[in-house]
PDB file of N, CA and C in Angstrom:
ATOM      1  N   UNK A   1     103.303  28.585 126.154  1.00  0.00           N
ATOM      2  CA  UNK A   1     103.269  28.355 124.734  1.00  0.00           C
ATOM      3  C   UNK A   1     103.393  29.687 124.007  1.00  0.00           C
ATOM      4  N   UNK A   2     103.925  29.602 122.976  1.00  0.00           N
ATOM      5  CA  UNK A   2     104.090  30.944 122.347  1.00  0.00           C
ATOM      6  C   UNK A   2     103.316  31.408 121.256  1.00  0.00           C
ATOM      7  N   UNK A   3     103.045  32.412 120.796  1.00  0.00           N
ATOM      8  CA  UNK A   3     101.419  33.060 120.219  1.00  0.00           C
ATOM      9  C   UNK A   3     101.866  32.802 118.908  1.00  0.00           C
ATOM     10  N   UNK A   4     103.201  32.410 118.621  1.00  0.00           N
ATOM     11  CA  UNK A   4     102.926  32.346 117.160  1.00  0.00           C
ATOM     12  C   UNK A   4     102.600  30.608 116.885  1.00  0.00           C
ATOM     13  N   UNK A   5     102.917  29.493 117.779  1.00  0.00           N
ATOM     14  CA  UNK A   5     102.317  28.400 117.670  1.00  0.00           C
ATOM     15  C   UNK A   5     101.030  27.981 117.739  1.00  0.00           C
ATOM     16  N   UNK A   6      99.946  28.692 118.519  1.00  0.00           N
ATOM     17  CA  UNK A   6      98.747  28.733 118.192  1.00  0.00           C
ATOM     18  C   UNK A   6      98.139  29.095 117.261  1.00  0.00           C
ATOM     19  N   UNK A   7      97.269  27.982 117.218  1.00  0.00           N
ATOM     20  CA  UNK A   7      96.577  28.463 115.347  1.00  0.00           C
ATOM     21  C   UNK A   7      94.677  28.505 115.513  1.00  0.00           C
ATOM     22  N   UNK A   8      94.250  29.348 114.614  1.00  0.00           N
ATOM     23  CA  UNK A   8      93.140  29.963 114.452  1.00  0.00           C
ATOM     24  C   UNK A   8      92.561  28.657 114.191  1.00  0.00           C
ATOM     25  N   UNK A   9      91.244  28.722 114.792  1.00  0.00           N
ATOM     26  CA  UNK A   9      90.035  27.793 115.116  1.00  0.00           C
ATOM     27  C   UNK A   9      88.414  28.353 114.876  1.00  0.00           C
ATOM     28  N   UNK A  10      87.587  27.812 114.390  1.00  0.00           N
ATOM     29  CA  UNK A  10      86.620  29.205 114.457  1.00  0.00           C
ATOM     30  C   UNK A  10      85.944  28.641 115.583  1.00  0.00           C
ATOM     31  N   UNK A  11      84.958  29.339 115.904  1.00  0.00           N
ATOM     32  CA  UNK A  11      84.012  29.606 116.445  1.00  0.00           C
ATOM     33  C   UNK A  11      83.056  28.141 116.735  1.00  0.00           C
ATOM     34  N   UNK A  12      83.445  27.394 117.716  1.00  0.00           N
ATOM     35  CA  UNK A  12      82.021  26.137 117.918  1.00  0.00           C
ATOM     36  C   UNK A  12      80.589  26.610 118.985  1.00  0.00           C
ATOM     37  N   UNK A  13      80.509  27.509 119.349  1.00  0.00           N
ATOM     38  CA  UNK A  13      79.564  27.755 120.263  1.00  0.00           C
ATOM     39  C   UNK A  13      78.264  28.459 119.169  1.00  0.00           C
ATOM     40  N   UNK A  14      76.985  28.592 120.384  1.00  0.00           N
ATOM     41  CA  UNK A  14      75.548  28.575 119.643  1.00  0.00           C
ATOM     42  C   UNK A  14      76.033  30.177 119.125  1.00  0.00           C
ATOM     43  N   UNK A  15      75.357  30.187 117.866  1.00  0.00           N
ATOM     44  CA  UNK A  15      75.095  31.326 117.124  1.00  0.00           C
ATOM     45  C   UNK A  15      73.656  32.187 117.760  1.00  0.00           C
ATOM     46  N   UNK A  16      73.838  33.423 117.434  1.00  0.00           N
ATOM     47  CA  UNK A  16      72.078  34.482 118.044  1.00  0.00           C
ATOM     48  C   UNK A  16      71.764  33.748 116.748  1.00  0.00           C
ATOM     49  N   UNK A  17      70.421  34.018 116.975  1.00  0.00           N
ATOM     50  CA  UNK A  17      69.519  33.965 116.017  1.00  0.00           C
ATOM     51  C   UNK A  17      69.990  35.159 114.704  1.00  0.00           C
ATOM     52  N   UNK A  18      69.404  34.404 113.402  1.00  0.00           N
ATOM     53  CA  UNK A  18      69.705  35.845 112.444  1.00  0.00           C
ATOM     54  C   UNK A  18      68.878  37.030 112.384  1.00  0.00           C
ATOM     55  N   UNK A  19      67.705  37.216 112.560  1.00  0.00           N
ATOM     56  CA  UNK A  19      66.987  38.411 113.101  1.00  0.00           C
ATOM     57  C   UNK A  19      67.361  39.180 113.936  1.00  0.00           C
ATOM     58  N   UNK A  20      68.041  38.800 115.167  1.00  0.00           N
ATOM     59  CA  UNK A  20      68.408  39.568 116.260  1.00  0.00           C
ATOM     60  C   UNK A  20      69.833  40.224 116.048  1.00  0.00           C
ATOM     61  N   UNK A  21      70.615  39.861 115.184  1.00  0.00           N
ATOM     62  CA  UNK A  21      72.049  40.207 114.578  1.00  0.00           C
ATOM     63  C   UNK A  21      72.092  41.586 115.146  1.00  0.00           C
ATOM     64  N   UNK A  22      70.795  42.474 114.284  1.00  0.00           N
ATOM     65  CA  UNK A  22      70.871  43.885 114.211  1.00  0.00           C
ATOM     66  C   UNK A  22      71.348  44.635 115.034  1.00  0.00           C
ATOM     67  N   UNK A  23      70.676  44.227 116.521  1.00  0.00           N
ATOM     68  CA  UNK A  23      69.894  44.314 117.778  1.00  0.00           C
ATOM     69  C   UNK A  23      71.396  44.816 118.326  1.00  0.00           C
ATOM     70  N   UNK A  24      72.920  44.314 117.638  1.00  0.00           N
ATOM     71  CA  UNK A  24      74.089  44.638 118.658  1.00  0.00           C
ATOM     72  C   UNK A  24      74.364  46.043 118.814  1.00  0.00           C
ATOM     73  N   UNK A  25      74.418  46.656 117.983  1.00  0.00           N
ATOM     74  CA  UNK A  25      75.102  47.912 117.875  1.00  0.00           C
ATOM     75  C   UNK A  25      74.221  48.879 118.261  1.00  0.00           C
ATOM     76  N   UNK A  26      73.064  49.028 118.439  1.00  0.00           N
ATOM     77  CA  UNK A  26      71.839  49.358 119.203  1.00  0.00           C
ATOM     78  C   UNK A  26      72.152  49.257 121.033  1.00  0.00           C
ATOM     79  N   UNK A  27      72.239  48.072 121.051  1.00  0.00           N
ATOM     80  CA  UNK A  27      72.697  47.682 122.605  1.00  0.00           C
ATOM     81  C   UNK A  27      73.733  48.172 123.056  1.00  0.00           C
ATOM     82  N   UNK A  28      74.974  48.397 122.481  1.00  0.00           N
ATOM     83  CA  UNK A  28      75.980  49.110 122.983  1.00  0.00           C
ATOM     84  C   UNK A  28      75.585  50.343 123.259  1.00  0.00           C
ATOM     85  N   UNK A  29      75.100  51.109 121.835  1.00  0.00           N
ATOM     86  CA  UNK A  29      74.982  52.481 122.440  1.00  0.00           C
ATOM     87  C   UNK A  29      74.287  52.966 122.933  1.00  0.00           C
ATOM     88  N   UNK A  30      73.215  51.927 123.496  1.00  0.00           N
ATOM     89  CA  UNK A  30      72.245  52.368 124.555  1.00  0.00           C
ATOM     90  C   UNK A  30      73.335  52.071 126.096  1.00  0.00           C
ATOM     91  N   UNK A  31      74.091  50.889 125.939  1.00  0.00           N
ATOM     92  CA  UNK A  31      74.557  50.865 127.178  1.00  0.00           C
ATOM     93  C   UNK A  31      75.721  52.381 127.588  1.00  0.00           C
ATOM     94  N   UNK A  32      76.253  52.509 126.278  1.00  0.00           N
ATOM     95  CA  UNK A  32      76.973  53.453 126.562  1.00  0.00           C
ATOM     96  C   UNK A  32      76.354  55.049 127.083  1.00  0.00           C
ATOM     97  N   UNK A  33      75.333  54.934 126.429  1.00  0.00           N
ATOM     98  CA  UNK A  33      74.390  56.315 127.337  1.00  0.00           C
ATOM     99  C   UNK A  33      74.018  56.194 128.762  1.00  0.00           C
ATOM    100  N   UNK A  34      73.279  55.111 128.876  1.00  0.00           N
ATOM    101  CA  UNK A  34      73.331  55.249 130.198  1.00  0.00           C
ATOM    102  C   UNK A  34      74.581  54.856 131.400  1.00  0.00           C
ATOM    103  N   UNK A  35      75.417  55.177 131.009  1.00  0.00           N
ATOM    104  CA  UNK A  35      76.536  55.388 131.771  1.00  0.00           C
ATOM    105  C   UNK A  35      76.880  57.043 131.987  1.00  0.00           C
ATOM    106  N   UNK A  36      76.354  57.552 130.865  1.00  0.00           N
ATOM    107  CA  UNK A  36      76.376  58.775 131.047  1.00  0.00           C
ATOM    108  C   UNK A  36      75.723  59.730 131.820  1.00  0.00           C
ATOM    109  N   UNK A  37      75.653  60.188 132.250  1.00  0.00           N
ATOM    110  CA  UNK A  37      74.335  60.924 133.167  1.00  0.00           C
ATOM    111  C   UNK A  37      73.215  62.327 131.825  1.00  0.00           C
ATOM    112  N   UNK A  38      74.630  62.923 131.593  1.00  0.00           N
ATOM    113  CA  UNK A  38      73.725  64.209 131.088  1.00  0.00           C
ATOM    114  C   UNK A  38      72.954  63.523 129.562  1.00  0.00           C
ATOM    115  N   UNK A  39      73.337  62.160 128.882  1.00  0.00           N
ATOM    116  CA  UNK A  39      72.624  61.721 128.208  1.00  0.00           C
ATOM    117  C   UNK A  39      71.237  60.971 128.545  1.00  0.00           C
ATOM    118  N   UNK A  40      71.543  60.367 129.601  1.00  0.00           N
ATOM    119  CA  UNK A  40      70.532  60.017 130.191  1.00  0.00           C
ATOM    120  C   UNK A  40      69.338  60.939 130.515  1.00  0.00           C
ATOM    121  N   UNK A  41      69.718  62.101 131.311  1.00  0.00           N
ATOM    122  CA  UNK A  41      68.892  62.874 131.549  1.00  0.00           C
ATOM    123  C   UNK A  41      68.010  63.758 130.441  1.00  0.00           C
ATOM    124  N   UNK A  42      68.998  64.141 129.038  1.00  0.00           N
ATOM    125  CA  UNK A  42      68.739  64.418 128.059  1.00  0.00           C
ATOM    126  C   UNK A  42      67.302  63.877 127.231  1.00  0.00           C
ATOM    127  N   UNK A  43      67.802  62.632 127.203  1.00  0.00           N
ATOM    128  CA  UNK A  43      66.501  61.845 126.873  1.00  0.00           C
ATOM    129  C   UNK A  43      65.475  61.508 127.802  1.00  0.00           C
ATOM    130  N   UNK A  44      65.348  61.430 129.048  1.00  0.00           N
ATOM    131  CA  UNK A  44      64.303  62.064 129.829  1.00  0.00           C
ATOM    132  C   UNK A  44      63.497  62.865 129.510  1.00  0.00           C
ATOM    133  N   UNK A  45      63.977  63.723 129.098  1.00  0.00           N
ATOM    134  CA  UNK A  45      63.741  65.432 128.751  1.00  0.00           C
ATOM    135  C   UNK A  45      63.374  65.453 127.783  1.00  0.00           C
ATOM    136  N   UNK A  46      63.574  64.804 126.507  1.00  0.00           N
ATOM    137  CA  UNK A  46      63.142  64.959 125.176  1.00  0.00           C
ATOM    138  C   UNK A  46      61.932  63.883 125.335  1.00  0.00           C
ATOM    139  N   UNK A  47      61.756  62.924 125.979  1.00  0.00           N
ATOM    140  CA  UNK A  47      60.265  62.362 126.463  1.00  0.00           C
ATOM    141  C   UNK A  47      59.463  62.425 127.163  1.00  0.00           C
ATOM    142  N   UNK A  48      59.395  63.529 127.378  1.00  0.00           N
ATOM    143  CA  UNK A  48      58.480  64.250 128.839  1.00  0.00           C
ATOM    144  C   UNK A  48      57.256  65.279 127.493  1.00  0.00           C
ATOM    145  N   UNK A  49      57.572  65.724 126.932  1.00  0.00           N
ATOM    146  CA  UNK A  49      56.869  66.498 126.071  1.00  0.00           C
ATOM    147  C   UNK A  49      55.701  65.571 125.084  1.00  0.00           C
ATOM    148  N   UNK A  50      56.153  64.918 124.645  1.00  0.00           N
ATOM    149  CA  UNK A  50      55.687  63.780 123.826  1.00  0.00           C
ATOM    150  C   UNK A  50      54.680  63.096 124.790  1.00  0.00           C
ATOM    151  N   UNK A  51      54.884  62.778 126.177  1.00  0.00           N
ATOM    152  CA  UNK A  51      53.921  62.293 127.029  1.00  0.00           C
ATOM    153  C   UNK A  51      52.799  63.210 127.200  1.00  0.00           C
ATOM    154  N   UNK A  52      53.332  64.477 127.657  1.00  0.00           N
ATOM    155  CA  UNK A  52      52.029  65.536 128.113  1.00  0.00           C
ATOM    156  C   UNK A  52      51.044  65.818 127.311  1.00  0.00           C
ATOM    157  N   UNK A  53      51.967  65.647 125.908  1.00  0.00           N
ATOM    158  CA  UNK A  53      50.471  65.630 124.819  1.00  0.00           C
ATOM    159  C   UNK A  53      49.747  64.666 124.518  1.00  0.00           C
ATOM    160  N   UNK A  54      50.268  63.442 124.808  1.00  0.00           N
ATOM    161  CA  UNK A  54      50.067  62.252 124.506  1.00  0.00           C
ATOM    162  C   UNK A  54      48.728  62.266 126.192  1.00  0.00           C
ATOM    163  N   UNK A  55      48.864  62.423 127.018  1.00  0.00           N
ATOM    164  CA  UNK A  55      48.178  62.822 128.231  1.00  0.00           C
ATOM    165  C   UNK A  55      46.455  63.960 127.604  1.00  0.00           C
ATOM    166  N   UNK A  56      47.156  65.002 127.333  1.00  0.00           N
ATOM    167  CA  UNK A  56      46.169  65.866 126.719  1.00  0.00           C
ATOM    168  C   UNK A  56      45.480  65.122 126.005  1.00  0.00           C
ATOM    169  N   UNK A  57      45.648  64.633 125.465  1.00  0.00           N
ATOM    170  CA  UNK A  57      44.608  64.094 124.009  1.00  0.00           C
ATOM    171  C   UNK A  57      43.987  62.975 124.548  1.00  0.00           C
ATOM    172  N   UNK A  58      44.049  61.914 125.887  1.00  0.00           N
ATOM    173  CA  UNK A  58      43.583  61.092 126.339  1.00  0.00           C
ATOM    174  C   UNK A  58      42.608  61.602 127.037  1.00  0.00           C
ATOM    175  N   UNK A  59      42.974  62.366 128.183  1.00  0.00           N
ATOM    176  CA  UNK A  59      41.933  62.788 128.836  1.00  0.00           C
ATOM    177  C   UNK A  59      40.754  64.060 128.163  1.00  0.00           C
ATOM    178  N   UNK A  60      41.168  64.589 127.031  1.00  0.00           N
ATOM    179  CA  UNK A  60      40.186  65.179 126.123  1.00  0.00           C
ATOM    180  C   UNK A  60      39.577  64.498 125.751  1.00  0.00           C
ATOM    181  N   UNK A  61      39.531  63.308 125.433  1.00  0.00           N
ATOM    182  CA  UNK A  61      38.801  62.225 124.665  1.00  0.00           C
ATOM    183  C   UNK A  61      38.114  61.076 125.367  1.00  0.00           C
ATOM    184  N   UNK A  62      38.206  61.423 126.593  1.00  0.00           N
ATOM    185  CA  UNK A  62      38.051  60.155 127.891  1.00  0.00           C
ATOM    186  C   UNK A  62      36.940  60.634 128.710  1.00  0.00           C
ATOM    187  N   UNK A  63      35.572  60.321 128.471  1.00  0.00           N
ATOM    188  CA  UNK A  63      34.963  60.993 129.403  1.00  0.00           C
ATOM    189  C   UNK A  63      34.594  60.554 131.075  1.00  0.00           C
ATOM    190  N   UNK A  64      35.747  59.249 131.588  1.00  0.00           N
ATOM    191  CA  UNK A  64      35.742  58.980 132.774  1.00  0.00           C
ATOM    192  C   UNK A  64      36.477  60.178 133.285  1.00  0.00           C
ATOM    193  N   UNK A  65      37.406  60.342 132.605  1.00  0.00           N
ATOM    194  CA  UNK A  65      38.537  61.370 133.315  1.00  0.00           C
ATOM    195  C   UNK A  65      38.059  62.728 133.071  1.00  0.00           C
ATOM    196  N   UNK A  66      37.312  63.019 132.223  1.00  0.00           N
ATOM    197  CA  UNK A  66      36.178  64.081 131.990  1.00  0.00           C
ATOM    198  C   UNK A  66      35.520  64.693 133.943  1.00  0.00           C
ATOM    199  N   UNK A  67      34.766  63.673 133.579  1.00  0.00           N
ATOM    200  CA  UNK A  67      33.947  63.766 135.069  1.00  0.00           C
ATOM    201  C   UNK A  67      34.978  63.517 136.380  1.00  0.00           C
ATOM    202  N   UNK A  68      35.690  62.801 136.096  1.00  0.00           N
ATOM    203  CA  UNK A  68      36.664  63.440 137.634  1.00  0.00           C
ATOM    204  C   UNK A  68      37.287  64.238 137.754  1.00  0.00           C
ATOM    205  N   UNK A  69      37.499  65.111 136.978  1.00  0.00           N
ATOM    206  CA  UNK A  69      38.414  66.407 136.735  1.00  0.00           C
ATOM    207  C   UNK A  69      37.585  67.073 136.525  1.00  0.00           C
ATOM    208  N   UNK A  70      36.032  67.251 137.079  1.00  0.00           N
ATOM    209  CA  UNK A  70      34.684  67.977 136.947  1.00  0.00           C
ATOM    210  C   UNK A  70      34.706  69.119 135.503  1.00  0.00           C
ATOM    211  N   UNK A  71      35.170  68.640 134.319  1.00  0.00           N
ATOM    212  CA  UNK A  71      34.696  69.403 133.620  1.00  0.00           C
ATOM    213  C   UNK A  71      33.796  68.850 132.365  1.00  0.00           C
ATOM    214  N   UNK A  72      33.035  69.810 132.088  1.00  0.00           N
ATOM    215  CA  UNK A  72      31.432  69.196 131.516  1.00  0.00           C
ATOM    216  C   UNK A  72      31.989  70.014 130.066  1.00  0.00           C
ATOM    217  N   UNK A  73      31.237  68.753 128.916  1.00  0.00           N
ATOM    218  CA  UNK A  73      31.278  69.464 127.764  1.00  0.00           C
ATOM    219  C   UNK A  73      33.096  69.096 127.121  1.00  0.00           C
ATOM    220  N   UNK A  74      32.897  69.082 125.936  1.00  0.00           N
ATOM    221  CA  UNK A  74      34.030  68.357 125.459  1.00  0.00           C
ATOM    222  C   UNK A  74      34.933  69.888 124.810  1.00  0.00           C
ATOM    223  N   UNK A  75      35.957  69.859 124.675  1.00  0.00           N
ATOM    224  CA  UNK A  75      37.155  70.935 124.290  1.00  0.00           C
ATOM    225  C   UNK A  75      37.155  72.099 125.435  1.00  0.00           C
ATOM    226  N   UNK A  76      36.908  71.981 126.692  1.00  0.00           N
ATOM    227  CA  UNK A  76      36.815  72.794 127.329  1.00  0.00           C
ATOM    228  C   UNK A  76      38.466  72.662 128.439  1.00  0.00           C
ATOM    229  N   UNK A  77      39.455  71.888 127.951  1.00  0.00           N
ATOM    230  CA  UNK A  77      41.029  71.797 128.645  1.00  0.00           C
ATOM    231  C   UNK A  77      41.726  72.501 127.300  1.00  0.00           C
ATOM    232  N   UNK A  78      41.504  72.011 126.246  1.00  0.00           N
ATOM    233  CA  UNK A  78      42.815  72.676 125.285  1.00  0.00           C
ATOM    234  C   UNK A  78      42.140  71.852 123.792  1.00  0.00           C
ATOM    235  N   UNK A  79      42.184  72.916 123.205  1.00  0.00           N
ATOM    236  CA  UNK A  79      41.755  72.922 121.786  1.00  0.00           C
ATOM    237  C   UNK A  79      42.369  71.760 120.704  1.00  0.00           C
ATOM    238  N   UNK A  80      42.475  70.313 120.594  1.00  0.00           N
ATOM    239  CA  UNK A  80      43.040  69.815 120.154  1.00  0.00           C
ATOM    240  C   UNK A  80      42.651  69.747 118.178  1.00  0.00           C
ATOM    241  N   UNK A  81      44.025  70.466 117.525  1.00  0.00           N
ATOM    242  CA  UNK A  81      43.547  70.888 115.859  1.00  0.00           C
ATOM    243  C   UNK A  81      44.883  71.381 115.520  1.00  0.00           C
ATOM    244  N   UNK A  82      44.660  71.712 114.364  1.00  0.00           N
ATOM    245  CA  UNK A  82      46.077  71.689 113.744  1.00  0.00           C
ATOM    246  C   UNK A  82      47.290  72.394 114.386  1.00  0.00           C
ATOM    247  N   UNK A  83      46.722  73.633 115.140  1.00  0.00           N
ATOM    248  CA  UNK A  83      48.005  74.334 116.161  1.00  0.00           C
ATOM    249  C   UNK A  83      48.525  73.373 117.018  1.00  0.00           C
ATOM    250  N   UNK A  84      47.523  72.762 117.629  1.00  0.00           N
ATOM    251  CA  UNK A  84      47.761  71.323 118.829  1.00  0.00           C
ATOM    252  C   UNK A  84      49.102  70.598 118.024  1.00  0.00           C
ATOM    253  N   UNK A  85      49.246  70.130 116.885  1.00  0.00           N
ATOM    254  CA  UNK A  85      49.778  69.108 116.970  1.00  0.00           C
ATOM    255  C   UNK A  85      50.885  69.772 116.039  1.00  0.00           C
ATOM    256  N   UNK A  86      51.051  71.132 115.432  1.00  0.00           N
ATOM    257  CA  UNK A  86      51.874  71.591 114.611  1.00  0.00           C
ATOM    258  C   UNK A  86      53.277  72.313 115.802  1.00  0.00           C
ATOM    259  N   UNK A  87      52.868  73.031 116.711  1.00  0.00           N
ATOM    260  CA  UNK A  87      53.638  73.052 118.189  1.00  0.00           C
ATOM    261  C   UNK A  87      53.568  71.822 118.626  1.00  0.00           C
ATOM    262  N   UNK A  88      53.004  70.357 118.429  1.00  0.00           N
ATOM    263  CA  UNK A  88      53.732  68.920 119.324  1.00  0.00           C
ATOM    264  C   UNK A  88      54.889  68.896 118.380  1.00  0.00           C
ATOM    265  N   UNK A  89      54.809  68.791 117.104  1.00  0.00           N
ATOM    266  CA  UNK A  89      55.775  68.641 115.851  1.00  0.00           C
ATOM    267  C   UNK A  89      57.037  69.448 116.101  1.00  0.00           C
TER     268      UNK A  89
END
């Protein structure tokens, strides 16, 4: 059959939901990164920092993990105050 005898039809199949619409163009370019390696790894890397402090400030504040990491007395790993979080920034 030839392409100019076929004629435009829309669309009968289920629609996404309208909330989730957004969600496409997000999904691509996440898929498209991780195809990449050095992006991938990139963002690894830019969330590794964000954890360790995020780590620091738990176990400063945790006194189970206090006592298994035998140290007594609170601010005695790392000073958590405005330098703390102006170098996380």
């Amino acid at each position: 059959m030839a392409v100019y005898k076929q004629s435009y039809r829309g669309y009968d199949g289920p629609l996404t939901p309208q909330w989730s619409r957004f969600l496409i163009l997000p999904r691509y370019a996440f898929e498209e990164m991780r195809r990449r390696r050095f992006f991938t790894l990139f963002f690894l890397a830019s969330l590794a920092y964000p954890l360790i402090c995020a780590l620091i400030i738990y176990v400063e504040h945790n006194l189970s993990a206090l006592k298994l990491l035998n140290i007594r007395g609170g601010g005695a790993l790392i000073a958590i105050d405005a330098r703390f979080f102006l170098n996380f920034l």
